[in-house]
Protein backbone atom coordinates (compact mmCIF):
# COMPACT_ATOMS: atom_id res chain seq x y z
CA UNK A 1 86.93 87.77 89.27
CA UNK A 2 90.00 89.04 87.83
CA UNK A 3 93.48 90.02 89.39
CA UNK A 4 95.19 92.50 86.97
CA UNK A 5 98.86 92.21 88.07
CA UNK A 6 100.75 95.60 86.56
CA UNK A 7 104.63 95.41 86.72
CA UNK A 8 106.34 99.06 85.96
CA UNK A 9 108.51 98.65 83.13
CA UNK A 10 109.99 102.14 83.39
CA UNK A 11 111.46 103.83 86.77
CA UNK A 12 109.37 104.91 89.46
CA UNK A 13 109.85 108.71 88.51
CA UNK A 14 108.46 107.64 84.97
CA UNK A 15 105.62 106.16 87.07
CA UNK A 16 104.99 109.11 88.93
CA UNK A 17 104.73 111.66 85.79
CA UNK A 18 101.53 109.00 84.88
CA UNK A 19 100.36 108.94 88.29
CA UNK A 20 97.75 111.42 88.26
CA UNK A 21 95.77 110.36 85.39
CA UNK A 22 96.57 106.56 86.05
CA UNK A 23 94.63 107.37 89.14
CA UNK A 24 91.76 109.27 87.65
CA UNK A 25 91.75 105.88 85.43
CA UNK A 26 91.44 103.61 88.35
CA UNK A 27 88.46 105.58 90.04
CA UNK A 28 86.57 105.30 86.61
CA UNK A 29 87.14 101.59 87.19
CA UNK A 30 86.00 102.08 90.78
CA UNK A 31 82.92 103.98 89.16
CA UNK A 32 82.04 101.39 87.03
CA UNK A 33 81.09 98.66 89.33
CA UNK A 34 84.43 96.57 87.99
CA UNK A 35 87.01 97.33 90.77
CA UNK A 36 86.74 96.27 94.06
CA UNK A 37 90.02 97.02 95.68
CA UNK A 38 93.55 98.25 94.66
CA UNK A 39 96.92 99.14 95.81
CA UNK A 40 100.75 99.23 95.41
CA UNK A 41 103.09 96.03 95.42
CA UNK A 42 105.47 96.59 98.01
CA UNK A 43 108.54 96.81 97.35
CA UNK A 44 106.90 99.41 94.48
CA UNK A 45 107.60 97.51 91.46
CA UNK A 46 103.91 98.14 90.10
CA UNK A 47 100.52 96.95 91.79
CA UNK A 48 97.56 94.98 91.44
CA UNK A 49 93.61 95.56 90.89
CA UNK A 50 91.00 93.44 91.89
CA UNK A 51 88.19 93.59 89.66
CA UNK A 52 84.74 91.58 88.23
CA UNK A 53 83.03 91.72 85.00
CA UNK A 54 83.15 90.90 81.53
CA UNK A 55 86.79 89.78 80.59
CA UNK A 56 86.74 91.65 76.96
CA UNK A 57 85.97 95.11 78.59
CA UNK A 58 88.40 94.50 81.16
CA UNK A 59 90.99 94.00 78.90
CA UNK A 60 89.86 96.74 76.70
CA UNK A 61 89.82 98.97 79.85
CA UNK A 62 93.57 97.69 80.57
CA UNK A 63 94.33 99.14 77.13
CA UNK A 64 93.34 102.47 77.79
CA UNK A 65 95.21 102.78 81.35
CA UNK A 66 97.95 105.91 81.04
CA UNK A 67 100.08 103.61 82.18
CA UNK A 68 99.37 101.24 79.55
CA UNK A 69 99.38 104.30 76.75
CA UNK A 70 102.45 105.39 77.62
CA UNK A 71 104.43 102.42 78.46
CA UNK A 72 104.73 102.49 81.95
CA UNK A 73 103.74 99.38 82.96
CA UNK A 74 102.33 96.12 81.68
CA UNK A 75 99.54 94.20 82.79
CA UNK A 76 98.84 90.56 83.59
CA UNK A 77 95.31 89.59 83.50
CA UNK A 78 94.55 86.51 85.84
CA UNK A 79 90.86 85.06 85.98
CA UNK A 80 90.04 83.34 89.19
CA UNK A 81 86.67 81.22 89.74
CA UNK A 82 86.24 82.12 93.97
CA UNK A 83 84.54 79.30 95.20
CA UNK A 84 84.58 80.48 98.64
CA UNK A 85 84.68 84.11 100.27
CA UNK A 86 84.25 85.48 103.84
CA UNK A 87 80.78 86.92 105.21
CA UNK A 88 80.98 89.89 102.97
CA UNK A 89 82.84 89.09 99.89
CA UNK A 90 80.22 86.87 98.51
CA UNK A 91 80.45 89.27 94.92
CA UNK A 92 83.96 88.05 94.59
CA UNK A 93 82.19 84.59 93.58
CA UNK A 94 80.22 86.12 90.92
């Protein structure tokens, strides 16, 4: 499993004129099979995706956020072995 961490780099109004297509970006990755839940930090100073899958299309995928393309924000990429999950949540183990 991966956490991709994204920190805005630019104001929040910069953030916003990306938001639309970030978002149409994000339910691709939803589409995909590769995200599994996502959301805003609070306070907003970027947000974080949960995602599985292979680590080189990941970050390839990362690449070609809007957010990314238009320096917005910039991403940390955490890999994280689960070794234990709730009744549910088993695919986080992977």
């Amino acid at each position: 499993m991966f956490i991709l961490s994204l920190t805005y780099v630019k104001p929040n109004d910069e953030a916003d004129r990306h938001m639309e297509p970030h978002m149409a970006w994000v339910k691709e990755g939803y589409a995909k099979g590769w995200f599994l839940a996502s959301g805003r930090k609070v306070p907003r100073t970027g947000g974080v995706i949960f995602a599985i899958g292979d680590r080189t299309a990941i970050e390839a995928y990362v690449a070609a956020d809007p957010f990314t393309l238009n320096g917005v924000a910039e991403y940390k990429i955490t890999e994280l072995a689960v070794t234990m999950a709730v009744e549910g949540l088993e695919i986080l183990k992977g």
